[in-house]
PDB file of N, CA and C in Angstrom:
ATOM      1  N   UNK A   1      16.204  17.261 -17.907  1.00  0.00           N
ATOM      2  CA  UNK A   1      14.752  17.343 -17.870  1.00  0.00           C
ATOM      3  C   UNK A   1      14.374  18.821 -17.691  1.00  0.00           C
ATOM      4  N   UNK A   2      13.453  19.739 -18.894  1.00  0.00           N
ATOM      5  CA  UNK A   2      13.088  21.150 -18.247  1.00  0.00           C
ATOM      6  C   UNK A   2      11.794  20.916 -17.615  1.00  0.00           C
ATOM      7  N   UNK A   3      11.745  22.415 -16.864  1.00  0.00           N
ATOM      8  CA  UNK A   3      10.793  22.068 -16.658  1.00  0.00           C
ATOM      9  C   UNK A   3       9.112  21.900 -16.572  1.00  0.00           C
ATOM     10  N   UNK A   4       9.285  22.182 -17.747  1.00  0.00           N
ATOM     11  CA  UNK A   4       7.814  21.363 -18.584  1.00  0.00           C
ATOM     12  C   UNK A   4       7.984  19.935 -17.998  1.00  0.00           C
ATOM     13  N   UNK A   5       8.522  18.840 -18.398  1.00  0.00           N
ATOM     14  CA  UNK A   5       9.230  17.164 -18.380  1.00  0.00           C
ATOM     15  C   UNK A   5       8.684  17.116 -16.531  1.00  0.00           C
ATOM     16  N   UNK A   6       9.560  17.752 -15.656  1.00  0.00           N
ATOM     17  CA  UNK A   6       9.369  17.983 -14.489  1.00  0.00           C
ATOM     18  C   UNK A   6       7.953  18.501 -13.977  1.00  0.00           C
ATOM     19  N   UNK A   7       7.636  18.915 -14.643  1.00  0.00           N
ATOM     20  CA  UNK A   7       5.793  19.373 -13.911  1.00  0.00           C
ATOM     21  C   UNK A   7       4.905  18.157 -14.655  1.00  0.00           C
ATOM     22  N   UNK A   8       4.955  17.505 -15.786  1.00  0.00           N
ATOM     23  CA  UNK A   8       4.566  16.196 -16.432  1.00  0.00           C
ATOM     24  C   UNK A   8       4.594  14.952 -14.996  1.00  0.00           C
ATOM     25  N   UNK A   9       5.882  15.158 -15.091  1.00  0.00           N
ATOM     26  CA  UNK A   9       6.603  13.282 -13.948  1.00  0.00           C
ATOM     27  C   UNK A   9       5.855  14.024 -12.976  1.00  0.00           C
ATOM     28  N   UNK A  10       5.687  15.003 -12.405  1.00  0.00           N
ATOM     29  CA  UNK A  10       5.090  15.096 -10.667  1.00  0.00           C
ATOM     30  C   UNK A  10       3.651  14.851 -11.065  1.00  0.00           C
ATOM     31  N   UNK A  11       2.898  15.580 -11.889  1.00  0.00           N
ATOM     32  CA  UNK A  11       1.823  15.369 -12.226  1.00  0.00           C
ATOM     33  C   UNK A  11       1.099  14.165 -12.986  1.00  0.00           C
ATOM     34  N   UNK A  12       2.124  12.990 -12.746  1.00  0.00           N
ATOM     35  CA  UNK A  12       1.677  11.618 -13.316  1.00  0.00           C
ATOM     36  C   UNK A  12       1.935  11.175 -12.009  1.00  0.00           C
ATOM     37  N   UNK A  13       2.512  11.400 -11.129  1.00  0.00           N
ATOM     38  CA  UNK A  13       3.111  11.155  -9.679  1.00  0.00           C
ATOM     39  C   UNK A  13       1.482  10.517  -8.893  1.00  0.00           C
ATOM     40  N   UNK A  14       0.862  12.110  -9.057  1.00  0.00           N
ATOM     41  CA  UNK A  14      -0.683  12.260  -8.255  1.00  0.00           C
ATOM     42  C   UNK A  14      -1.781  11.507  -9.095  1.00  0.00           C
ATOM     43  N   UNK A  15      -2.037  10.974  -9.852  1.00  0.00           N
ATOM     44  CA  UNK A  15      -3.056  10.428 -10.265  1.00  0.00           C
ATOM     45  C   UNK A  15      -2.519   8.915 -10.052  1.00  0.00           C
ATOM     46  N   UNK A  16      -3.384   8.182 -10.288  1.00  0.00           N
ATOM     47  CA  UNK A  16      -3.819   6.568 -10.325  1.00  0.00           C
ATOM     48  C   UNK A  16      -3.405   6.136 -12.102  1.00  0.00           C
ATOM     49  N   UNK A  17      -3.151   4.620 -11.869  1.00  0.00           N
ATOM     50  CA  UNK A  17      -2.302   4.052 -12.731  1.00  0.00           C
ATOM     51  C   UNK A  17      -3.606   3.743 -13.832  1.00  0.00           C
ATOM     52  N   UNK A  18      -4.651   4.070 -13.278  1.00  0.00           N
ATOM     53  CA  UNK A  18      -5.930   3.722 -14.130  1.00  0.00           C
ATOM     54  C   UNK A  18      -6.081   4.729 -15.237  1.00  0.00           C
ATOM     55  N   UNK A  19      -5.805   6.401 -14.530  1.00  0.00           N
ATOM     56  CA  UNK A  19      -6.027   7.288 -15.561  1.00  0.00           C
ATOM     57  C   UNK A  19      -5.214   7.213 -16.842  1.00  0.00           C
ATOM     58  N   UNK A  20      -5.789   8.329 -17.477  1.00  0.00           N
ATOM     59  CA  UNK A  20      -5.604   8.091 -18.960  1.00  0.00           C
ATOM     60  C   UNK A  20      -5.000   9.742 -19.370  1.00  0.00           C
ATOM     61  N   UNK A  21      -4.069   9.687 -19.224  1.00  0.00           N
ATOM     62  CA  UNK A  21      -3.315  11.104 -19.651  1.00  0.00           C
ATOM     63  C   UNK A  21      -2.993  11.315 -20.603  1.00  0.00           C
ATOM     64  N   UNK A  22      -3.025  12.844 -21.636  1.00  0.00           N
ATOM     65  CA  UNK A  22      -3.269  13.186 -22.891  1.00  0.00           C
ATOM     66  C   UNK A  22      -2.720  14.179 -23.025  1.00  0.00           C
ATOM     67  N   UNK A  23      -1.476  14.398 -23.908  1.00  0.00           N
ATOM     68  CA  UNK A  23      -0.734  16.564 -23.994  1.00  0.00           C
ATOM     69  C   UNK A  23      -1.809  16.778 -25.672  1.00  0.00           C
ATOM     70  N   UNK A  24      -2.372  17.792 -25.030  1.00  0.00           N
ATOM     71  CA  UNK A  24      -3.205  18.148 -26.197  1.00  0.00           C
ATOM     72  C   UNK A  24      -2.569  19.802 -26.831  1.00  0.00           C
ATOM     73  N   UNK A  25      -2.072  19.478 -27.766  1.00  0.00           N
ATOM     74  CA  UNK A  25      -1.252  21.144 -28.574  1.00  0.00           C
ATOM     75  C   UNK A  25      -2.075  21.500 -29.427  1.00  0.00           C
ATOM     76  N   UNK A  26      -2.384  22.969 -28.672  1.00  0.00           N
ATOM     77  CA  UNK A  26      -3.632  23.767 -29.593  1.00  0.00           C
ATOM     78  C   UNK A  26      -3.067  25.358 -29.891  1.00  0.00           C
ATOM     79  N   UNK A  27      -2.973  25.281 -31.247  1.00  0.00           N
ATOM     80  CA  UNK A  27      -2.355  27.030 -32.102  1.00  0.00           C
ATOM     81  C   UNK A  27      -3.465  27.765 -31.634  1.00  0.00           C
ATOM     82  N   UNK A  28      -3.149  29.160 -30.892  1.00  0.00           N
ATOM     83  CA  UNK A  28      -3.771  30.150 -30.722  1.00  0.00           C
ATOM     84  C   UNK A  28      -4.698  30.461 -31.777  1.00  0.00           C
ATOM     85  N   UNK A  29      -6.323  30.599 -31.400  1.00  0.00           N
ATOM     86  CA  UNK A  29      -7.277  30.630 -32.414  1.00  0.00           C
ATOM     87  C   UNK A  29      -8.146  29.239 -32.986  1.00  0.00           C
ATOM     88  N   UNK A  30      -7.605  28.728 -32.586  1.00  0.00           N
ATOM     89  CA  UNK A  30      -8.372  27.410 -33.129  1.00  0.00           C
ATOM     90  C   UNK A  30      -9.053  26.912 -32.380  1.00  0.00           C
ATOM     91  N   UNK A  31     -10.003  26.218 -32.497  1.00  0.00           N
ATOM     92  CA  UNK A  31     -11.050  25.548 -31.979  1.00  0.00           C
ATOM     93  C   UNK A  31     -10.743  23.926 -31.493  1.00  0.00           C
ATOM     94  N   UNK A  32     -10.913  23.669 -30.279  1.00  0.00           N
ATOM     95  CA  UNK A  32     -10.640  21.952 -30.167  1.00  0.00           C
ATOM     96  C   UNK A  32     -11.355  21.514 -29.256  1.00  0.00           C
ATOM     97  N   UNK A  33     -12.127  20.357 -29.654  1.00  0.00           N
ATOM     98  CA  UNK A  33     -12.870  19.607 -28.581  1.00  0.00           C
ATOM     99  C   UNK A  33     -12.114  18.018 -27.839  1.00  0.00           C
ATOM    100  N   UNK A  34     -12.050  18.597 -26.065  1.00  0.00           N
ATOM    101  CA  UNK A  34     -11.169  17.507 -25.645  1.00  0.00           C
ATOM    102  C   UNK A  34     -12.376  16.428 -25.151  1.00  0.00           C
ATOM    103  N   UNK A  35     -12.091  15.251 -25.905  1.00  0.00           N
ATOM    104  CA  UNK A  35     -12.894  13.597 -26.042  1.00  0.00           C
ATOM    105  C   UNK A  35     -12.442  13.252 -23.989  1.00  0.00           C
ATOM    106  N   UNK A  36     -13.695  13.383 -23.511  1.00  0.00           N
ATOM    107  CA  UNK A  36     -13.465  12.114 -22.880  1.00  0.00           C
ATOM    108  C   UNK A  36     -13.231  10.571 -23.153  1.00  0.00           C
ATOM    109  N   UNK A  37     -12.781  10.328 -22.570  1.00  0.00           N
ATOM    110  CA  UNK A  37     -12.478   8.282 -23.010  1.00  0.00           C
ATOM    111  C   UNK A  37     -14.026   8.203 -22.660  1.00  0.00           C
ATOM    112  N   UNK A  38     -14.633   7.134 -23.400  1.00  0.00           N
ATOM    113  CA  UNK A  38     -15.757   6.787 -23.072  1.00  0.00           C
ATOM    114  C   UNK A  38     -15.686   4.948 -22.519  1.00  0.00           C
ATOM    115  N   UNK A  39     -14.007   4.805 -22.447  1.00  0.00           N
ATOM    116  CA  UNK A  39     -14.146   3.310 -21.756  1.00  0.00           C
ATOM    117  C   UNK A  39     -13.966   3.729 -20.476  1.00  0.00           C
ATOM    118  N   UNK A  40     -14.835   2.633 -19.455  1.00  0.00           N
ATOM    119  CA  UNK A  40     -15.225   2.329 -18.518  1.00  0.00           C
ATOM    120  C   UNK A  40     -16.358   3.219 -17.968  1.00  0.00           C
ATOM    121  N   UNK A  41     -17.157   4.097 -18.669  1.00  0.00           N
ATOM    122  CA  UNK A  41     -18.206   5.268 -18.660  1.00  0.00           C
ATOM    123  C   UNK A  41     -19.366   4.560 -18.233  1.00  0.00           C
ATOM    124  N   UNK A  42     -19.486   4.339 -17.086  1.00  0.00           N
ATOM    125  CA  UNK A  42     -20.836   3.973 -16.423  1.00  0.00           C
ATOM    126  C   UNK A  42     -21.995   4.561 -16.793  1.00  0.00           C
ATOM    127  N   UNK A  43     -22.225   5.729 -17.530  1.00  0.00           N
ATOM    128  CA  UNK A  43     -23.425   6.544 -17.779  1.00  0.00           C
ATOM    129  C   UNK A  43     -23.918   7.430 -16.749  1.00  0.00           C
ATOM    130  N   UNK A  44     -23.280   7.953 -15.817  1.00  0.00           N
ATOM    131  CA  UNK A  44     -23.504   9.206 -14.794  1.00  0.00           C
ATOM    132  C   UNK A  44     -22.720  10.200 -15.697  1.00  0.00           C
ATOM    133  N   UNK A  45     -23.224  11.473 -15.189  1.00  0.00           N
ATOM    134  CA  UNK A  45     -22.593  12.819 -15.364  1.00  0.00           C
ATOM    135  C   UNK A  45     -21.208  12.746 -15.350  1.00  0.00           C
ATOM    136  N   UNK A  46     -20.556  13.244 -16.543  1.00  0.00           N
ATOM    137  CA  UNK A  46     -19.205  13.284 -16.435  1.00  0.00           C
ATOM    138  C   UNK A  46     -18.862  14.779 -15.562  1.00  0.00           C
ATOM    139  N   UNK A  47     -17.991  14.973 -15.371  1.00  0.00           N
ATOM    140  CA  UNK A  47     -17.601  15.910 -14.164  1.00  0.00           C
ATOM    141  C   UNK A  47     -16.044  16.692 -14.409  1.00  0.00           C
ATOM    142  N   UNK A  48     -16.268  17.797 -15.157  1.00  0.00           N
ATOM    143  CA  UNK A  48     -14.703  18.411 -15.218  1.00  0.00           C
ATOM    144  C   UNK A  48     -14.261  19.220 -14.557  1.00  0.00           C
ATOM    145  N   UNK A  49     -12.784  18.964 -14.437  1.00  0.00           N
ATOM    146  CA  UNK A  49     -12.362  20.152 -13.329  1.00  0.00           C
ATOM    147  C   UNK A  49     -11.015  20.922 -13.863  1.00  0.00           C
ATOM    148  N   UNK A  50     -11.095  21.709 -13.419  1.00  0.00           N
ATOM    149  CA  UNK A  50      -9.217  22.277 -13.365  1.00  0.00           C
ATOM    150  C   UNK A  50      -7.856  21.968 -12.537  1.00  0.00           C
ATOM    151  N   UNK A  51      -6.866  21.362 -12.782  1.00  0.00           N
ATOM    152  CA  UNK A  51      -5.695  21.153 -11.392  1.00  0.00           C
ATOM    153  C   UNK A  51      -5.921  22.300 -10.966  1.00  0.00           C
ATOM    154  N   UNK A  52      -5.818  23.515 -11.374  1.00  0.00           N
ATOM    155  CA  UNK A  52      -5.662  24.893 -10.790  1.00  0.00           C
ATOM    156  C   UNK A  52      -6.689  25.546  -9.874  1.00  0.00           C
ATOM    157  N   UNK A  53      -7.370  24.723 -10.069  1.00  0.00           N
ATOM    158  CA  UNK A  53      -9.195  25.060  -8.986  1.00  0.00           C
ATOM    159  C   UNK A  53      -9.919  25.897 -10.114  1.00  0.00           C
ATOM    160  N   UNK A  54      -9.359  26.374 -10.848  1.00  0.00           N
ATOM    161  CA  UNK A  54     -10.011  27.235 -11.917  1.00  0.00           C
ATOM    162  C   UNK A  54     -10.950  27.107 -12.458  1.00  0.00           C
ATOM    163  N   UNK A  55     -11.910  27.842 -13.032  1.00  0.00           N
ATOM    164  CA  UNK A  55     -13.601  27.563 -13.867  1.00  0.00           C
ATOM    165  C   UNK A  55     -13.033  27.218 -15.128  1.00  0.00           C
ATOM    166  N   UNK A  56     -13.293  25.747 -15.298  1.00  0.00           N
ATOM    167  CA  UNK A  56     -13.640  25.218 -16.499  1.00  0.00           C
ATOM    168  C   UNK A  56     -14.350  25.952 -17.569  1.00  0.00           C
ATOM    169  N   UNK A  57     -15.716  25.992 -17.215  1.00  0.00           N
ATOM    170  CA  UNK A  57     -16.429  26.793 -18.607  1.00  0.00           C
ATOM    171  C   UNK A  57     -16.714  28.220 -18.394  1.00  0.00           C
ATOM    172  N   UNK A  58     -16.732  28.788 -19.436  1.00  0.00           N
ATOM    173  CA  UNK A  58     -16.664  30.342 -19.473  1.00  0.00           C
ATOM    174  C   UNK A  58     -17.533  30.690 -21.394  1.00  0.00           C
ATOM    175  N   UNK A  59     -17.470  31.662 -21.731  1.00  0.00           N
ATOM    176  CA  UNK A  59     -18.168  31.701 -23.016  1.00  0.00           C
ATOM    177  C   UNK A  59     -17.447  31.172 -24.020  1.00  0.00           C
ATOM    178  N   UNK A  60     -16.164  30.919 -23.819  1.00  0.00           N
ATOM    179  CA  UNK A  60     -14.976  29.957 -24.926  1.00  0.00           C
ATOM    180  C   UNK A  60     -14.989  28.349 -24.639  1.00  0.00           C
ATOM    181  N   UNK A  61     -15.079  28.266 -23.313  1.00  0.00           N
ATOM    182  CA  UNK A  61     -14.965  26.590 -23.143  1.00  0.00           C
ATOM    183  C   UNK A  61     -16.400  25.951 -22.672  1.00  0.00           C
ATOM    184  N   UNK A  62     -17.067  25.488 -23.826  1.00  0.00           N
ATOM    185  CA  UNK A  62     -18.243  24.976 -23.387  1.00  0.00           C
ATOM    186  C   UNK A  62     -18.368  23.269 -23.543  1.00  0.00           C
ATOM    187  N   UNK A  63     -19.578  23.244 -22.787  1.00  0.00           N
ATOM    188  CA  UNK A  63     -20.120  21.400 -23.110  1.00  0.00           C
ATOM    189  C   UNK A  63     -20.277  21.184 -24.177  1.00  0.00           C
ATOM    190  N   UNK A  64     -20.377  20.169 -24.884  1.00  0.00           N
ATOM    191  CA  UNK A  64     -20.973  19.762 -26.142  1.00  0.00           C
ATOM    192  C   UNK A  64     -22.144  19.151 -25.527  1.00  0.00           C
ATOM    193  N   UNK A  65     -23.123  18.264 -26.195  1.00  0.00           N
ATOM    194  CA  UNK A  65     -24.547  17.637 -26.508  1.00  0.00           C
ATOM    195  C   UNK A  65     -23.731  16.734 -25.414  1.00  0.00           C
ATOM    196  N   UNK A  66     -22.615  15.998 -25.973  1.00  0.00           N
ATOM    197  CA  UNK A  66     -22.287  14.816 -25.425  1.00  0.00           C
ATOM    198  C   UNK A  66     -21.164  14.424 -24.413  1.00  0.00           C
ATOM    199  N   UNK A  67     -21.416  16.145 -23.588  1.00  0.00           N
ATOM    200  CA  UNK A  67     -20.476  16.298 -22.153  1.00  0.00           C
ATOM    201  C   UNK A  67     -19.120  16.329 -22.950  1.00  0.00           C
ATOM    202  N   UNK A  68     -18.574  16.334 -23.582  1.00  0.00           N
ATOM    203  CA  UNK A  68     -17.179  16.798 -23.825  1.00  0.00           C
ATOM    204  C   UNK A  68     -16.847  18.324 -23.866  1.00  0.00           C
ATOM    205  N   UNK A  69     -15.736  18.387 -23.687  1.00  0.00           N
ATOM    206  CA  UNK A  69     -15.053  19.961 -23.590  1.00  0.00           C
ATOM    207  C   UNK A  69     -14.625  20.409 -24.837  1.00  0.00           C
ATOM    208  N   UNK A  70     -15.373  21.869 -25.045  1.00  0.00           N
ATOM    209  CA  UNK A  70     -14.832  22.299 -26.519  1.00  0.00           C
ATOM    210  C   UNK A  70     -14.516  23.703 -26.031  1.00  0.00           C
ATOM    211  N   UNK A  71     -12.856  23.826 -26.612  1.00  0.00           N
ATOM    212  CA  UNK A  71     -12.382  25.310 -26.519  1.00  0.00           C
ATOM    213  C   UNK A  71     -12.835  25.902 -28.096  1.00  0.00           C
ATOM    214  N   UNK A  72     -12.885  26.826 -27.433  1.00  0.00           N
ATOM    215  CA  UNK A  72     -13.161  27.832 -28.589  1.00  0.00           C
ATOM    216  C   UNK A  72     -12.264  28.989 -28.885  1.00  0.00           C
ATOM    217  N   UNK A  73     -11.688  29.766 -29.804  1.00  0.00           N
ATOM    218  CA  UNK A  73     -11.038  30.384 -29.916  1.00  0.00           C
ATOM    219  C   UNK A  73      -9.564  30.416 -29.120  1.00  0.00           C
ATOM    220  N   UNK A  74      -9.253  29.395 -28.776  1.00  0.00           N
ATOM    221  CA  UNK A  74      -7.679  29.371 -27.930  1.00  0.00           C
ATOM    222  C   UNK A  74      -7.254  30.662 -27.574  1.00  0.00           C
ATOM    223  N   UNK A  75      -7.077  30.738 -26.066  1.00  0.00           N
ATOM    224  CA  UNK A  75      -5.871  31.904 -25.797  1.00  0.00           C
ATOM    225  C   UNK A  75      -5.148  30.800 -24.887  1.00  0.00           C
ATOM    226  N   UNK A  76      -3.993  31.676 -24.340  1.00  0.00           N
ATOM    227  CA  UNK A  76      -2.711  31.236 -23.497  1.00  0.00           C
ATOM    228  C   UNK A  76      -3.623  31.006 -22.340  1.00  0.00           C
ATOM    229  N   UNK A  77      -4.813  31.330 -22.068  1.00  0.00           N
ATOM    230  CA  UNK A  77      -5.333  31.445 -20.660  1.00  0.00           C
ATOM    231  C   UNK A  77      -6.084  30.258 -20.642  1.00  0.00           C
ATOM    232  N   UNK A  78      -6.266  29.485 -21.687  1.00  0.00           N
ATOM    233  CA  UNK A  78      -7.049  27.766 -21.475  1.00  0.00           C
ATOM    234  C   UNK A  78      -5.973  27.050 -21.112  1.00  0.00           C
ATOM    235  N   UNK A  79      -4.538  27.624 -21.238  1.00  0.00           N
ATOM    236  CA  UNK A  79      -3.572  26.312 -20.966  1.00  0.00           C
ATOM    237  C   UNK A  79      -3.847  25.948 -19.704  1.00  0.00           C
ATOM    238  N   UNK A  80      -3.348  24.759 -19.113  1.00  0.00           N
ATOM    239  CA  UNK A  80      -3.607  23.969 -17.664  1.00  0.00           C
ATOM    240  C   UNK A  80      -4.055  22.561 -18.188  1.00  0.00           C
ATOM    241  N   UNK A  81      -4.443  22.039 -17.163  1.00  0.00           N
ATOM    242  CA  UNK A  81      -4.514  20.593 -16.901  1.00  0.00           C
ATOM    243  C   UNK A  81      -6.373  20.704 -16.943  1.00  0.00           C
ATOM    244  N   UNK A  82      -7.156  19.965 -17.202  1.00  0.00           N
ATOM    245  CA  UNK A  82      -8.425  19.668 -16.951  1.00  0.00           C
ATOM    246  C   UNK A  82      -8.759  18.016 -16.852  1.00  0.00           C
ATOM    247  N   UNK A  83      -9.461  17.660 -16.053  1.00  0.00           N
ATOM    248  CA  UNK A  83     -10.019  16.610 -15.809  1.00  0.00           C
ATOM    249  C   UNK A  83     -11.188  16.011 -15.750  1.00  0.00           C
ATOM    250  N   UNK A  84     -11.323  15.336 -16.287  1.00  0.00           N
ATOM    251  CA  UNK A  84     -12.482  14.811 -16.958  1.00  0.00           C
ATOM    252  C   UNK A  84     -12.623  13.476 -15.831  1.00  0.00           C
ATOM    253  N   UNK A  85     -13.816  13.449 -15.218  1.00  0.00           N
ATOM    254  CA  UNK A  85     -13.971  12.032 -14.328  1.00  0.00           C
ATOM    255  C   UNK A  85     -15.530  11.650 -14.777  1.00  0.00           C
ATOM    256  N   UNK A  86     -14.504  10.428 -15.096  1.00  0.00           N
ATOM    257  CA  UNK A  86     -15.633   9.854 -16.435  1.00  0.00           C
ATOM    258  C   UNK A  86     -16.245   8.329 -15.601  1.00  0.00           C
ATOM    259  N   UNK A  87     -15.462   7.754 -14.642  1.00  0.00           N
ATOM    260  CA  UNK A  87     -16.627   6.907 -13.517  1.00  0.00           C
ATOM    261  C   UNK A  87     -15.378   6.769 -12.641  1.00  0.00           C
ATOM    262  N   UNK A  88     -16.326   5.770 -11.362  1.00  0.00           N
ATOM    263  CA  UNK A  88     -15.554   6.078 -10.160  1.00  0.00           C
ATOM    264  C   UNK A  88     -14.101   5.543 -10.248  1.00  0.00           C
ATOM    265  N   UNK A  89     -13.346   5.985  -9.553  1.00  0.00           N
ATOM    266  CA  UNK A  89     -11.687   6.357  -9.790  1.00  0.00           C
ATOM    267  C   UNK A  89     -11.275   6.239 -11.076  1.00  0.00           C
ATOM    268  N   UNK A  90     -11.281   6.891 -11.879  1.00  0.00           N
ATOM    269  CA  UNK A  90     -10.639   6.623 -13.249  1.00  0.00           C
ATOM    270  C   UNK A  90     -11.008   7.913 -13.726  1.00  0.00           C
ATOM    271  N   UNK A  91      -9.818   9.070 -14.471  1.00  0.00           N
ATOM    272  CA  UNK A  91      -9.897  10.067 -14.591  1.00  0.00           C
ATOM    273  C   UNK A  91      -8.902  10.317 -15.822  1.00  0.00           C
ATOM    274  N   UNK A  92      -9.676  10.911 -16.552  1.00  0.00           N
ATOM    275  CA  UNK A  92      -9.131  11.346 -18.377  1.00  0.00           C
ATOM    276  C   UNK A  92      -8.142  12.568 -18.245  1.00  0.00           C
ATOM    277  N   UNK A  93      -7.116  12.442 -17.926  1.00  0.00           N
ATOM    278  CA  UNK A  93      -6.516  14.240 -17.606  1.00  0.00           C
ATOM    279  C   UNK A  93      -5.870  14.328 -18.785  1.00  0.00           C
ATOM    280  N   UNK A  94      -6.029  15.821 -19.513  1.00  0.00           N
ATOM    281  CA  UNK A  94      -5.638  16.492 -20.561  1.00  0.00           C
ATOM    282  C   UNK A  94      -4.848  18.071 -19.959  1.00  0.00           C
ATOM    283  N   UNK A  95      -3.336  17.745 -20.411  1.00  0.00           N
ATOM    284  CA  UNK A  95      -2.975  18.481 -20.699  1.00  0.00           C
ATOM    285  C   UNK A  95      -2.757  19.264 -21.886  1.00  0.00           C
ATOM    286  N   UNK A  96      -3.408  20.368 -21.431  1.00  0.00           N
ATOM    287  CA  UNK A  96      -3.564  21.545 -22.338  1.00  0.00           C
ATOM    288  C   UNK A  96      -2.551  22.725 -22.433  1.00  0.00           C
ATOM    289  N   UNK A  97      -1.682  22.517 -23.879  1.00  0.00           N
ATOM    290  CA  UNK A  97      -0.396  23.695 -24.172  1.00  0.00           C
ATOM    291  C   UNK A  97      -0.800  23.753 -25.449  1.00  0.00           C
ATOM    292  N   UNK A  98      -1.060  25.714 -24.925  1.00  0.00           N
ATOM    293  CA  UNK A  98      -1.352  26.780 -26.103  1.00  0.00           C
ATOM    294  C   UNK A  98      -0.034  27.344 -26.739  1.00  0.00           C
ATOM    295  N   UNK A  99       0.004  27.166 -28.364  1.00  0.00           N
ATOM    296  CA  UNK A  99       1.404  27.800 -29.149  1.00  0.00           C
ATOM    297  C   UNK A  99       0.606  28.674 -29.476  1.00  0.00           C
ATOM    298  N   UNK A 100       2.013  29.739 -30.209  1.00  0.00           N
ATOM    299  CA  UNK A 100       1.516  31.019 -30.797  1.00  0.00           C
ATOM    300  C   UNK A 100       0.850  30.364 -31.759  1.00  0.00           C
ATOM    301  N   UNK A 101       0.584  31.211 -32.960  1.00  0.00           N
ATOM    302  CA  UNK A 101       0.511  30.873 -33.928  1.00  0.00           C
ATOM    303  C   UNK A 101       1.710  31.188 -35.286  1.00  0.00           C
ATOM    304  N   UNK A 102       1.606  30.602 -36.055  1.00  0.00           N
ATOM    305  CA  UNK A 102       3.177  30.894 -36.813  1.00  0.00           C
ATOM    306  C   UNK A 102       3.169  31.457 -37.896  1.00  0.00           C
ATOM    307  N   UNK A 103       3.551  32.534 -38.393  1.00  0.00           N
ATOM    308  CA  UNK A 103       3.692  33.502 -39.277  1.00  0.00           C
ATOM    309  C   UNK A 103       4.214  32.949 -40.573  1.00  0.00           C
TER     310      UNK A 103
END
């Protein structure tokens, strides 16, 4: 197991059997919008966060109309975990791994 595999299993460890976990692979430069699940979405404010405590939005990672997360221009510095808590206990976590891009 490297350890990428090993930071995955601990980090499925801490969440609830409800969430909904996602490895999202995004090429440096590209644009991607991460979908909250919209099952079990009570209709309150969805609510994102970083594992890392880190600021979510910045002038690259913004809201859409419809509360989802859109990166913009990919660097190595969006990689991490974000979480999306989309109603009470039940949480959309996306892992986020930035590749180069390939020549």
């Amino acid at each position: 197991m490297n350890l990428y595999d090993k930071y995955i299993f601990l980090l499925l460890t801490i969440f609830s059997a409800r969430d909904i976990v996602e490895t999202v692979n995004i090429t440096e430069g590209e644009t991607r919008t991460l979908n909250c699940t919209k099952e079990f979405y009570d209709g309150r404010d969805r609510k994102w966060t970083r594992k890392d405590g880190g600021t979510v939005f910045n002038n690259r990672r913004v809201l859409t109309e419809d509360a989802q997360l859109q990166i913009i221009d990919a660097s190595v510095v969006d990689a991490g975990v974000y979480i999306c808590k989309n109603a009470p206990q039940i949480n959309h976590i996306f892992i986020v791994r930035i590749q180069g891009r390939s020549m």
